[in-house]
N, C-alpha and C. Protein backbone atom coordinates (compact mmCIF):
# COMPACT_ATOMS: atom_id res chain seq x y z
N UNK A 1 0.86 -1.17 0.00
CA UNK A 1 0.00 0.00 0.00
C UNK A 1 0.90 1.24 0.00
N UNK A 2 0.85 2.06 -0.97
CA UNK A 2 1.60 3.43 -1.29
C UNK A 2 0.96 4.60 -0.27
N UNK A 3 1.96 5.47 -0.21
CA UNK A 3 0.88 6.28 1.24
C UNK A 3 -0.12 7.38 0.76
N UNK A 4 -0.37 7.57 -0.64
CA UNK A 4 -1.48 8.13 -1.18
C UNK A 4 -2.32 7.53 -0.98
N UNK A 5 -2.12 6.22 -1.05
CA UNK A 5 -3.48 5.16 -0.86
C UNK A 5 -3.79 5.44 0.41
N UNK A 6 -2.99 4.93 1.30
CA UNK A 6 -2.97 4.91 2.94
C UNK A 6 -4.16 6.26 3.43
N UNK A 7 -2.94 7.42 2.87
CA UNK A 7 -3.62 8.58 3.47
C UNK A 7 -5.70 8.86 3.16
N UNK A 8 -5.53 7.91 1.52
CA UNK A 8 -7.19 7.96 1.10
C UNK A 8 -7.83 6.91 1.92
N UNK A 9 -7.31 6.31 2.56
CA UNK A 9 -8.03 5.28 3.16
C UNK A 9 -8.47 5.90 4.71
N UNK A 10 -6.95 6.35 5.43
CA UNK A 10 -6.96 7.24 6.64
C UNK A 10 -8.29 8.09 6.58
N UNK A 11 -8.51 8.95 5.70
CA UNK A 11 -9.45 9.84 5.33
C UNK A 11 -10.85 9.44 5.71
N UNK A 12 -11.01 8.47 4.96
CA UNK A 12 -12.76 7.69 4.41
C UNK A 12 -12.77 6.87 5.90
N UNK A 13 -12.18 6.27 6.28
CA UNK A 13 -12.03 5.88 8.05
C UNK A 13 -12.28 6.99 8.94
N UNK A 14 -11.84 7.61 9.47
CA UNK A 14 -12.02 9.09 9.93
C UNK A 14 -13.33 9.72 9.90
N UNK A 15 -13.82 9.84 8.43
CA UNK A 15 -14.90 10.18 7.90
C UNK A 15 -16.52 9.18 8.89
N UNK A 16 -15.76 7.66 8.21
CA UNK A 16 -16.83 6.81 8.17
C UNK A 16 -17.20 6.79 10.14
N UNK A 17 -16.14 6.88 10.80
CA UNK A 17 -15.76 7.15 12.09
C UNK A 17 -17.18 7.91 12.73
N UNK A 18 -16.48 9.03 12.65
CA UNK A 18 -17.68 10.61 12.67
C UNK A 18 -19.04 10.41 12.28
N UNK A 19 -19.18 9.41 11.27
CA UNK A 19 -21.05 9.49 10.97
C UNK A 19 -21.42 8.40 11.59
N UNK A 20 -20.72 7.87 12.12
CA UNK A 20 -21.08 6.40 12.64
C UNK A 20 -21.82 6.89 13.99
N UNK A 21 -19.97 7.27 14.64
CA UNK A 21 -20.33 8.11 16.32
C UNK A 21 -21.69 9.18 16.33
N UNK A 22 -21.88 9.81 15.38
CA UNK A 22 -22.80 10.59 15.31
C UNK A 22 -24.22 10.08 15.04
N UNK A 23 -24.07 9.58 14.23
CA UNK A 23 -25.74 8.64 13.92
C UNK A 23 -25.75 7.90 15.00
N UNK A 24 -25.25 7.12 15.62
CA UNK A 24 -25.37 6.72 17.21
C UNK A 24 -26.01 7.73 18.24
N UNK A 25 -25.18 8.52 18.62
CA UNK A 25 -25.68 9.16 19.16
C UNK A 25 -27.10 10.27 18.98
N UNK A 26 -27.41 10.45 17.83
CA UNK A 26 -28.87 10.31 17.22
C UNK A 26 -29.76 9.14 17.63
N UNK A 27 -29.53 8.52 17.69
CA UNK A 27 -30.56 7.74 17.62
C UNK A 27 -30.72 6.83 18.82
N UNK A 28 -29.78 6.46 19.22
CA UNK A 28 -29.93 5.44 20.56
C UNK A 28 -29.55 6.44 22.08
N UNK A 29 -29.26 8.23 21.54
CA UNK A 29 -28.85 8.46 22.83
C UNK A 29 -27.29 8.52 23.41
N UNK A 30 -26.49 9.50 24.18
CA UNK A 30 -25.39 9.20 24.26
C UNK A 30 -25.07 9.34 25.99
N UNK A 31 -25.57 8.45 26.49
CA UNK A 31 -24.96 8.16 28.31
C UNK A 31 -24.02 8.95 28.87
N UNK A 32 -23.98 9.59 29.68
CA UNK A 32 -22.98 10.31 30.21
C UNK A 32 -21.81 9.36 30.36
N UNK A 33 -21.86 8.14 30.66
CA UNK A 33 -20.79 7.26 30.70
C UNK A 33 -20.07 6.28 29.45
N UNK A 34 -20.72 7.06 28.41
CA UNK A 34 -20.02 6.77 26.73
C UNK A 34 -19.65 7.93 26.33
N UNK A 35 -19.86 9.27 27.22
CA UNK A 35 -18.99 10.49 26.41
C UNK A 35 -17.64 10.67 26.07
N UNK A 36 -16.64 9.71 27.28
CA UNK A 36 -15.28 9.53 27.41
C UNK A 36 -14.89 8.86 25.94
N UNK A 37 -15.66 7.84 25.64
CA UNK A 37 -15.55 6.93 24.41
C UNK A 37 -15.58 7.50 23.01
N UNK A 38 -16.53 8.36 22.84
CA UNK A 38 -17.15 8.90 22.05
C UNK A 38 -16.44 10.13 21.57
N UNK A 39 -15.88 10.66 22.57
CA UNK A 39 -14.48 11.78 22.47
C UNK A 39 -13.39 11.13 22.18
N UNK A 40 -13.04 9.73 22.38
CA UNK A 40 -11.74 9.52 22.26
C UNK A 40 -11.88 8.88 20.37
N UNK A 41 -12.77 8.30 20.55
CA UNK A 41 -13.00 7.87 19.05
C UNK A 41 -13.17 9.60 18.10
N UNK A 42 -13.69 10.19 18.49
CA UNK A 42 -14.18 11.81 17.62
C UNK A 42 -12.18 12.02 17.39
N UNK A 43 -11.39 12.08 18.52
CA UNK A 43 -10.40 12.74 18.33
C UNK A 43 -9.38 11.56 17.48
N UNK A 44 -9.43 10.24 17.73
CA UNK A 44 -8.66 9.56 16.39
C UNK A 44 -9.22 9.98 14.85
N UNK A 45 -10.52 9.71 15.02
CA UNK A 45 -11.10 10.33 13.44
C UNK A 45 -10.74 11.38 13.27
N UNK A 46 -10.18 12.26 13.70
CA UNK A 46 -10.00 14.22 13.44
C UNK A 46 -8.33 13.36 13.28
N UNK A 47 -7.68 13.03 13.97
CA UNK A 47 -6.04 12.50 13.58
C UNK A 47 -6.26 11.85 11.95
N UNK A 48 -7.19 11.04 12.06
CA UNK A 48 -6.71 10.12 10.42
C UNK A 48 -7.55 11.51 9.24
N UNK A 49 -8.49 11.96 9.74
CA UNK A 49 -8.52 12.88 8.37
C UNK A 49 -7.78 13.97 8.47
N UNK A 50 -7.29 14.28 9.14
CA UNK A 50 -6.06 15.24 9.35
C UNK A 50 -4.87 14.59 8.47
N UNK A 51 -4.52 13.55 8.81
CA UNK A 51 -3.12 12.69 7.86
C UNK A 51 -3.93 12.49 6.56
N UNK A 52 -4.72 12.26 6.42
CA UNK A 52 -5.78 11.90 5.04
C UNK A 52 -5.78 13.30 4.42
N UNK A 53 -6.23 14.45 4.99
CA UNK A 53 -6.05 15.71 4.21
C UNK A 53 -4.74 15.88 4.27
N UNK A 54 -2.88 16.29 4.51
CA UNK A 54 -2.68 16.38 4.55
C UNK A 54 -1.30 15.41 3.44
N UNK A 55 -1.43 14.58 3.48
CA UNK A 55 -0.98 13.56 2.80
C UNK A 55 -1.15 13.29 0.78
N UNK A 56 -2.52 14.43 0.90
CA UNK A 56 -3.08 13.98 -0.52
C UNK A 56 -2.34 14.29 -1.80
């Protein structure tokens, strides 16, 4: 895997990340005791589309 690829992949992960965490929390609700989770996953997805934009 070439790191153009990598970084397009980093990207669409990141991406897919964020609508996931988010449509979750739409719909089923987000517990005060999944916010820790939910932030830590938000801030890897902001890292890989960060290397994903940055990389292109």
């Amino acid at each position: 895997m070439n790191a153009k690829n990598l970084a397009l992949w980093s990207y669409y992960i990141g991406l897919a990340i964020v609508l996931a965490t988010h449509v979750y929390m739409l719909v089923a609700g987000l517990p005060a005791d999944q916010m820790t989770g939910h932030a830590v996953l938000n801030l890897v997805a902001a890292a890989l589309i960060a290397f994903g934009w940055m990389k292109r």
